[in-house]
N, C-alpha and C. Protein backbone atom coordinates (compact mmCIF):
# COMPACT_ATOMS: atom_id res chain seq x y z
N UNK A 1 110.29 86.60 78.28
CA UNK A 1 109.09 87.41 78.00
C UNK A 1 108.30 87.63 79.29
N UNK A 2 108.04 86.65 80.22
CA UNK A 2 107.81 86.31 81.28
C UNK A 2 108.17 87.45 82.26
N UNK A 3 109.20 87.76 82.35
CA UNK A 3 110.23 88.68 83.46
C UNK A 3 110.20 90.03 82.87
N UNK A 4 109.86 90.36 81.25
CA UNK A 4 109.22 91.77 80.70
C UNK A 4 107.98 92.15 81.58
N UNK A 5 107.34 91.30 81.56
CA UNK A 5 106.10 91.46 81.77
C UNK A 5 105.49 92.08 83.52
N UNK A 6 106.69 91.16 84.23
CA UNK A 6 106.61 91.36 85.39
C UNK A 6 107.27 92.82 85.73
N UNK A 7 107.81 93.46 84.89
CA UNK A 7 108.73 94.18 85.04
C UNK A 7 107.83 95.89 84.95
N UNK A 8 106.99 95.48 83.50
CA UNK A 8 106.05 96.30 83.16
C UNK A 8 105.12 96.51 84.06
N UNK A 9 104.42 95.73 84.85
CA UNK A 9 103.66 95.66 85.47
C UNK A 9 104.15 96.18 87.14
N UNK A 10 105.17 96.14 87.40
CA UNK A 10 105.95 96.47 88.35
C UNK A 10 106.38 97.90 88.70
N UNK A 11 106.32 98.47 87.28
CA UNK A 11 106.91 99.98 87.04
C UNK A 11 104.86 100.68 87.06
N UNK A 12 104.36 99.73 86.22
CA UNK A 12 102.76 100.46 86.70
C UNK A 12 102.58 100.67 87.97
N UNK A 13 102.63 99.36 88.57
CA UNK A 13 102.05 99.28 90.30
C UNK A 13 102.72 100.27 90.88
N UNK A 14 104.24 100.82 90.59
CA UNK A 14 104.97 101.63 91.36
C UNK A 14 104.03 103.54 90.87
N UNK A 15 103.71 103.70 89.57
CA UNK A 15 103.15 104.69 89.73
C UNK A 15 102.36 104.92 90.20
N UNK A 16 100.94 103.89 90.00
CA UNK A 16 100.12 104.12 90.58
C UNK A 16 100.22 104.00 92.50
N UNK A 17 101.39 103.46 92.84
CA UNK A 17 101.27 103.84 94.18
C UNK A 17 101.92 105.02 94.72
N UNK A 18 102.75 105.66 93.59
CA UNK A 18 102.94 106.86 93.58
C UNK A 18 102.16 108.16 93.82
N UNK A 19 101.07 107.82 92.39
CA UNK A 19 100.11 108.91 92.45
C UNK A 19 99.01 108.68 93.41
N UNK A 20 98.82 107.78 94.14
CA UNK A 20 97.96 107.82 94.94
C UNK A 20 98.76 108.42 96.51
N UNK A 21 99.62 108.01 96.16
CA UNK A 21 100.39 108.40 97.50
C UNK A 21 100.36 110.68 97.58
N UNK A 22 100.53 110.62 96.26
CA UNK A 22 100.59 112.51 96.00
C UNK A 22 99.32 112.51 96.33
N UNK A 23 98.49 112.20 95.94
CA UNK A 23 97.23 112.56 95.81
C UNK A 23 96.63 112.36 97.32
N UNK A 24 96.92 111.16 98.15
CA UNK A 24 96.75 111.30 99.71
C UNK A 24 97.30 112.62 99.80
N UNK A 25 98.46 113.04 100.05
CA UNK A 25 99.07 114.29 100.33
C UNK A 25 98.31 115.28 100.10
N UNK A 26 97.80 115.42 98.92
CA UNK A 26 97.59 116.68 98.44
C UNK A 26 95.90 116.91 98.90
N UNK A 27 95.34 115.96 99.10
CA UNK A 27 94.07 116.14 99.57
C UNK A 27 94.25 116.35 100.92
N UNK A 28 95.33 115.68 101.61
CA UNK A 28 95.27 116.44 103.34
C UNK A 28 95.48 118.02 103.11
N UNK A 29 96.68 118.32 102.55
CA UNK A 29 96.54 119.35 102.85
C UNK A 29 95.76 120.10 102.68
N UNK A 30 94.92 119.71 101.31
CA UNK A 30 93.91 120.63 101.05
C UNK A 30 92.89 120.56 102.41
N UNK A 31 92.63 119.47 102.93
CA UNK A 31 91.28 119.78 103.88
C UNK A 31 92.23 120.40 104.93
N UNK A 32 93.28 120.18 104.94
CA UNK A 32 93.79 121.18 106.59
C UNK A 32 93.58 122.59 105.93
N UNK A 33 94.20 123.30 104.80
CA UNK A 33 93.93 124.40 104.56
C UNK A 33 92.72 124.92 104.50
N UNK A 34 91.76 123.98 104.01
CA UNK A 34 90.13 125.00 104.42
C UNK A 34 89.57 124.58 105.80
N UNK A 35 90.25 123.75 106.19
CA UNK A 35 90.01 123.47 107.63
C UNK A 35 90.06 125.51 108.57
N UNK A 36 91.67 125.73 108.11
CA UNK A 36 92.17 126.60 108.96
C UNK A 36 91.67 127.77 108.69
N UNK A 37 91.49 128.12 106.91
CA UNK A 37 90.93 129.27 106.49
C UNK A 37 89.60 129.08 107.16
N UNK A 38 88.51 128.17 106.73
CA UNK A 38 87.32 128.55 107.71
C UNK A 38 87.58 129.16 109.15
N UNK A 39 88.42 128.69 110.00
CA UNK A 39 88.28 128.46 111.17
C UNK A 39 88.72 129.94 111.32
N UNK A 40 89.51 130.73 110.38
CA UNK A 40 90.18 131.58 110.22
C UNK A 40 89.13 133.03 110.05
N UNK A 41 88.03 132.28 109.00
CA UNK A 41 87.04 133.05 108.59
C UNK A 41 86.17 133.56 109.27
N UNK A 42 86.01 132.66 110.45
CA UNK A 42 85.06 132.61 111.45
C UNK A 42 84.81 134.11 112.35
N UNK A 43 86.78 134.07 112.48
CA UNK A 43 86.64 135.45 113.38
C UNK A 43 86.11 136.56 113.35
């Protein structure tokens, strides 16, 4: 029951370091993209 448990908890920790990992991603790019469009806008 012991080794379920660890197992469950193992497959959580892996999503959530998943979705945090997309979610790093996806927020860089987002600030590089309004990074560039501003910078873009500027002209």
């Amino acid at each position: 029951m012991q080794g379920s448990t660890m197992t469950a908890f193992s497959v959580a920790f892996y999503w959530i370091g998943t979705f945090a990992i997309v979610a790093a991603v996806v927020n860089s790019a987002g600030i590089v993209a309004i990074f560039r469009h501003r910078e873009w806008a500027e002209r």
